[in-house]
N, C-alpha and C. Protein backbone atom coordinates (compact mmCIF):
# COMPACT_ATOMS: atom_id res chain seq x y z
N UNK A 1 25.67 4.00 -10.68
CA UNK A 1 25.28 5.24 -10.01
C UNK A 1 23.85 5.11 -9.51
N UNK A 2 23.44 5.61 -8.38
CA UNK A 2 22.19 5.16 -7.87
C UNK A 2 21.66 6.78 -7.94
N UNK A 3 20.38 6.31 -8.00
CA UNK A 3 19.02 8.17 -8.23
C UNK A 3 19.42 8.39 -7.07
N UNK A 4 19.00 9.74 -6.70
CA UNK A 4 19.16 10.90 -5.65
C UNK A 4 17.90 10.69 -4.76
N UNK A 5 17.97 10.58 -3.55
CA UNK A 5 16.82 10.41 -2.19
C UNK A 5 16.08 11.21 -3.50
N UNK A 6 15.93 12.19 -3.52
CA UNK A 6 14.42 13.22 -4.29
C UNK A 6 13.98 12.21 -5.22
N UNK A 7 14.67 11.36 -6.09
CA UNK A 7 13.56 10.53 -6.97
C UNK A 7 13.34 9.61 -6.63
N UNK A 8 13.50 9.10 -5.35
CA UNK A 8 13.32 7.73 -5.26
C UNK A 8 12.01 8.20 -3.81
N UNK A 9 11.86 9.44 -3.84
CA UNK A 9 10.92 10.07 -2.70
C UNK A 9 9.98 10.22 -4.10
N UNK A 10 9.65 10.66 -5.17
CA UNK A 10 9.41 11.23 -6.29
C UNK A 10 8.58 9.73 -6.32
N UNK A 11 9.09 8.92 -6.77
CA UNK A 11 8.94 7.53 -7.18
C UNK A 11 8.05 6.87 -6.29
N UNK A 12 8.12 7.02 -5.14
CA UNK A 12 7.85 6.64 -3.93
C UNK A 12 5.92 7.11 -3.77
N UNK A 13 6.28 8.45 -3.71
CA UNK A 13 4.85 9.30 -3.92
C UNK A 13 4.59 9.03 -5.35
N UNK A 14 4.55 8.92 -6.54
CA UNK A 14 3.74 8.59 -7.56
C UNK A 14 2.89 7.10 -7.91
N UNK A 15 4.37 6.38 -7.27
CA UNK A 15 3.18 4.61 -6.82
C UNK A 15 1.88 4.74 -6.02
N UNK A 16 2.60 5.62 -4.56
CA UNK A 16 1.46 5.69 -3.91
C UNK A 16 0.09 6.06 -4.67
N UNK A 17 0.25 7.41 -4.88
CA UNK A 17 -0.82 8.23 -6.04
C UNK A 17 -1.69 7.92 -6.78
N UNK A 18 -1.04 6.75 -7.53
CA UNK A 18 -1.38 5.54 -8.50
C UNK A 18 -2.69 4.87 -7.86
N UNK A 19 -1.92 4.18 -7.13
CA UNK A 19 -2.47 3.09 -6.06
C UNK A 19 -3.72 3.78 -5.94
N UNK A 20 -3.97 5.01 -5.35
CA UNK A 20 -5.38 5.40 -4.68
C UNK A 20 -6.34 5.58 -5.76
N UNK A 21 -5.71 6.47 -6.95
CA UNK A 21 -6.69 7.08 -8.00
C UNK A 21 -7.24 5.86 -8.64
N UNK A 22 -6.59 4.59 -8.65
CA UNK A 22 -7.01 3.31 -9.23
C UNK A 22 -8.22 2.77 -8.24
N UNK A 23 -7.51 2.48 -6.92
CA UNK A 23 -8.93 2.15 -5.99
C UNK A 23 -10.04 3.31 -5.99
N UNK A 24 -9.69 4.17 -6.17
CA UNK A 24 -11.06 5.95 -6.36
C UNK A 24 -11.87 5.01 -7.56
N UNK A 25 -11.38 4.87 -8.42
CA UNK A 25 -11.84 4.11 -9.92
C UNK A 25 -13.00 3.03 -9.57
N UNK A 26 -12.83 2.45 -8.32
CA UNK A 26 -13.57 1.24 -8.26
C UNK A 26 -14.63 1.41 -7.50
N UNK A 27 -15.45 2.71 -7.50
CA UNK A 27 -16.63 3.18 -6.21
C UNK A 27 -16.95 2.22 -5.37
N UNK A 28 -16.27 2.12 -4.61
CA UNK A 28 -16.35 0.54 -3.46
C UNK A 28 -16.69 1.35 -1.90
N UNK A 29 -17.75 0.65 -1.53
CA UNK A 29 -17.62 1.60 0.06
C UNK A 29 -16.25 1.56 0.94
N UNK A 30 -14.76 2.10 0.73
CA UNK A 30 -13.97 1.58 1.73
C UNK A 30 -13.15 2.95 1.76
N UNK A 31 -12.84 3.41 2.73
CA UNK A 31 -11.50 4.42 2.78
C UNK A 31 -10.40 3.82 2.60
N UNK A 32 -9.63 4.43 2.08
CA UNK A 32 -8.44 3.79 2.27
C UNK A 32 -6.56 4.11 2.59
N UNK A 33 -6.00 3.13 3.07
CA UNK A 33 -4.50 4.12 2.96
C UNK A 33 -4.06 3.09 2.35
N UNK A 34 -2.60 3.91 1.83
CA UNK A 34 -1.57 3.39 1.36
C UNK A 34 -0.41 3.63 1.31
N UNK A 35 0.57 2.80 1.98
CA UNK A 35 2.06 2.97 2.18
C UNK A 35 2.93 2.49 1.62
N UNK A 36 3.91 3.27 1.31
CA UNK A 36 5.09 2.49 0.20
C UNK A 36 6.61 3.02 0.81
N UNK A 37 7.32 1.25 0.70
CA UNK A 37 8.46 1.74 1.52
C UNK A 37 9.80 1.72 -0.14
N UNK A 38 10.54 2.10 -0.41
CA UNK A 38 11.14 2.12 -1.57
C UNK A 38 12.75 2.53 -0.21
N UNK A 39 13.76 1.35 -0.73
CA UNK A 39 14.88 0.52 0.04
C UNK A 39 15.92 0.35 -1.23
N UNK A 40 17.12 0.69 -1.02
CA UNK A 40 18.35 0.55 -1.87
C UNK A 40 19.07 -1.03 -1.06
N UNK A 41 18.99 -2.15 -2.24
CA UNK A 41 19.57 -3.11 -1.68
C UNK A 41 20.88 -2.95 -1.52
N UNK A 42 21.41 -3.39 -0.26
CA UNK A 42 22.14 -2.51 -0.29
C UNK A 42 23.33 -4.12 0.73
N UNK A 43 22.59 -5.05 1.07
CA UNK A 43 22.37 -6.53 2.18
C UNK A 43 22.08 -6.32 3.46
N UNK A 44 21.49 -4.79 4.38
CA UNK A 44 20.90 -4.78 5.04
C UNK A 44 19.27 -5.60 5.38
N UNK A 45 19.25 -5.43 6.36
CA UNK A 45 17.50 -6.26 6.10
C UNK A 45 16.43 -5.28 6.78
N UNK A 46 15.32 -5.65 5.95
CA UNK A 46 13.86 -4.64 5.90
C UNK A 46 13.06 -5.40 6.52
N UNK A 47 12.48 -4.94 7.56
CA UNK A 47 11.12 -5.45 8.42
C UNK A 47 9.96 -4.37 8.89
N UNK A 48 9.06 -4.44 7.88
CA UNK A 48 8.28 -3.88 8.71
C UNK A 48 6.91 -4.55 9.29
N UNK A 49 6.37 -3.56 9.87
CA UNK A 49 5.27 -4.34 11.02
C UNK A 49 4.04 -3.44 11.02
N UNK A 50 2.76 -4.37 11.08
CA UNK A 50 1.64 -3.32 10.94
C UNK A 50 0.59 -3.97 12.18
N UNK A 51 -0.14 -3.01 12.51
CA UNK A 51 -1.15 -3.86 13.75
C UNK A 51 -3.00 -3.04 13.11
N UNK A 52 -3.66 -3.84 13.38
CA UNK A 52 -5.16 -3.24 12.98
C UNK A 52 -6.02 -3.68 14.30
N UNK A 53 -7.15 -2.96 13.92
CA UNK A 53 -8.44 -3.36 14.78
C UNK A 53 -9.33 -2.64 14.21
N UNK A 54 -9.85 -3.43 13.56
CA UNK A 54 -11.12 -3.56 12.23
C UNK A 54 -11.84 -4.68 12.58
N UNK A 55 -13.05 -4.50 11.83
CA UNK A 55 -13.97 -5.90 11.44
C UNK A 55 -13.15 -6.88 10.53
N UNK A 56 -12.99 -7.95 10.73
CA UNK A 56 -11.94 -8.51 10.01
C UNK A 56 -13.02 -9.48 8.86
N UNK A 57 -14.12 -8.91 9.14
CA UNK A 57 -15.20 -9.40 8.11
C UNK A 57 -15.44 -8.29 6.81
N UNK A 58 -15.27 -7.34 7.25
CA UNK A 58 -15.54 -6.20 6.10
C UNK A 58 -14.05 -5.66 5.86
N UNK A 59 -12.99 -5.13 6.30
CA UNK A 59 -11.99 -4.79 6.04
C UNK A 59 -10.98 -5.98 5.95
N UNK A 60 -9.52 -4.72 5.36
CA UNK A 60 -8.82 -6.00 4.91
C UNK A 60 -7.16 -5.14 4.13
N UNK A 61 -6.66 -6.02 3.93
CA UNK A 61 -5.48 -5.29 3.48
C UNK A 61 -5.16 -5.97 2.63
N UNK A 62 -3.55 -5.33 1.66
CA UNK A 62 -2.88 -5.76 0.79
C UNK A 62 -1.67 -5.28 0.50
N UNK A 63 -0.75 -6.80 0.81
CA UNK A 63 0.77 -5.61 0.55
C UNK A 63 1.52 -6.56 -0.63
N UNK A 64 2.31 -6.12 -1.25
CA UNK A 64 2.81 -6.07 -2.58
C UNK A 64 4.01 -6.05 -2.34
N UNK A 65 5.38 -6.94 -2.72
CA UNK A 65 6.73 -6.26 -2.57
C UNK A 65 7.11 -6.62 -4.37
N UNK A 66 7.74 -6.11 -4.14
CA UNK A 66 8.67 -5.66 -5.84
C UNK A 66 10.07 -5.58 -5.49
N UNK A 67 11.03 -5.93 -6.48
CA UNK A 67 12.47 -5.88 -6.52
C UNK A 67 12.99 -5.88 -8.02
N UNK A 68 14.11 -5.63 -7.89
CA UNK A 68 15.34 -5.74 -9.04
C UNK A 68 16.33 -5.48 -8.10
N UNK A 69 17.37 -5.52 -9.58
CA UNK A 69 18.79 -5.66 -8.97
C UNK A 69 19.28 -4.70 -8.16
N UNK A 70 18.60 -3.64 -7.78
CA UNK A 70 19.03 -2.63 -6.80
C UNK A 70 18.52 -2.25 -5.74
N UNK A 71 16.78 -2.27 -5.70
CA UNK A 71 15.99 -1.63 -4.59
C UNK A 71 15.02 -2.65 -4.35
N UNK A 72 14.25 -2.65 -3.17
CA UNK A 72 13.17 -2.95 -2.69
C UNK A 72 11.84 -2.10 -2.61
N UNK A 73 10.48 -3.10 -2.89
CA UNK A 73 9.75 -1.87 -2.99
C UNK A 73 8.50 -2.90 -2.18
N UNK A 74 8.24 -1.90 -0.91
CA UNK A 74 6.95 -2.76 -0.71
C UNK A 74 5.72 -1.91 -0.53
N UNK A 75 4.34 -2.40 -0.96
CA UNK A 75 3.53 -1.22 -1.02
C UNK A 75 2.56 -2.06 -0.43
N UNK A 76 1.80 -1.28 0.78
CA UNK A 76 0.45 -2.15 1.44
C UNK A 76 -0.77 -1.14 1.22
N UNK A 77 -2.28 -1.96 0.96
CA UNK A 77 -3.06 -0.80 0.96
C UNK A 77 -3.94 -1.09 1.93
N UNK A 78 -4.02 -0.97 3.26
CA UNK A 78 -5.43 -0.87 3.72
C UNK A 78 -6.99 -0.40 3.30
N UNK A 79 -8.07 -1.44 3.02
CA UNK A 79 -8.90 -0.95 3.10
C UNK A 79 -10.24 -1.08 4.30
N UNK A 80 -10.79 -0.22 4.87
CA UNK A 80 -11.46 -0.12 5.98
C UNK A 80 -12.56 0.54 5.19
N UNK A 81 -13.72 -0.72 5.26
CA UNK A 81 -15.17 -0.75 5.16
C UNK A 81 -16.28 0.56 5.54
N UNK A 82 -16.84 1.50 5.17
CA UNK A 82 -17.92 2.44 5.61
C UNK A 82 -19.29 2.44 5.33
N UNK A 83 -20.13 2.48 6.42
CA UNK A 83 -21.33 2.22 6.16
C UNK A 83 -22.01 1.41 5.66
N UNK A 84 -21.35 0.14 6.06
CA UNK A 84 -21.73 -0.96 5.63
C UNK A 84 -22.36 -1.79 6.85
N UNK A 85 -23.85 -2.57 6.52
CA UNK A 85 -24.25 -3.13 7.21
C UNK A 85 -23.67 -4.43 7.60
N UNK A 86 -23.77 -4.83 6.63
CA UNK A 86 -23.15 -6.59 6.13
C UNK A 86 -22.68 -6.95 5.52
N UNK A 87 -21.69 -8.08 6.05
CA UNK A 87 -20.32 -8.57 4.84
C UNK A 87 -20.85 -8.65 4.04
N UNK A 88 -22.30 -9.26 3.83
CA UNK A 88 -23.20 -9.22 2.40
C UNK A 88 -22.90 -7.96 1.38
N UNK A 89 -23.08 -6.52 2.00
CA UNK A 89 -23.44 -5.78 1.66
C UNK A 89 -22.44 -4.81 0.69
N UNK A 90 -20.63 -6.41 0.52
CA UNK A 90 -19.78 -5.99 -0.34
C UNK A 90 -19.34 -6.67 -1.33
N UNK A 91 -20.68 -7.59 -1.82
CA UNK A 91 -20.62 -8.31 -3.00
C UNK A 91 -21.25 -7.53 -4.48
């Protein structure tokens, strides 16, 4: 029996949630997003696609996929640099 769209939307938003209050944790100069795609394997196929235009010296991303025997889970976090002078200036 597979969870109901609401918990796997439920599930979906609490990774996210996670994800940010953990990077909040790390007072780092960067805003940030984060997206999470949560997929019932099901032998369809998942592609997604992302495009930026950032300093590719100060910003930066991170995506994560996860599985078991039923779902797919991929979670990316953009982070985009603020007020920062110099790549130096994020050591």
């Amino acid at each position: 029996m597979l969870p109901s769209p609401a918990k796997v939307n439920d599930w979906t938003n609490t990774v996210v949630d996670a994800c940010l209050k953990g990077l909040q944790t790390l007072n780092r100069p960067f805003k940030y997003v984060v997206t999470g795609v949560l997929t019932q394997k099901n032998g369809a196929g998942l592609n997604t696609a992302a495009t930026t235009f950032w300093d590719a010296n100060k910003d930066g991303y991170c995506k994560v996929f996860w599985e078991n025997e039923t779902m797919n889970c991929i979670i990316t976090v953009y982070g985009m640099a603020i007020n920062i002078g110099a790549a130096t200036d994020l050591d």
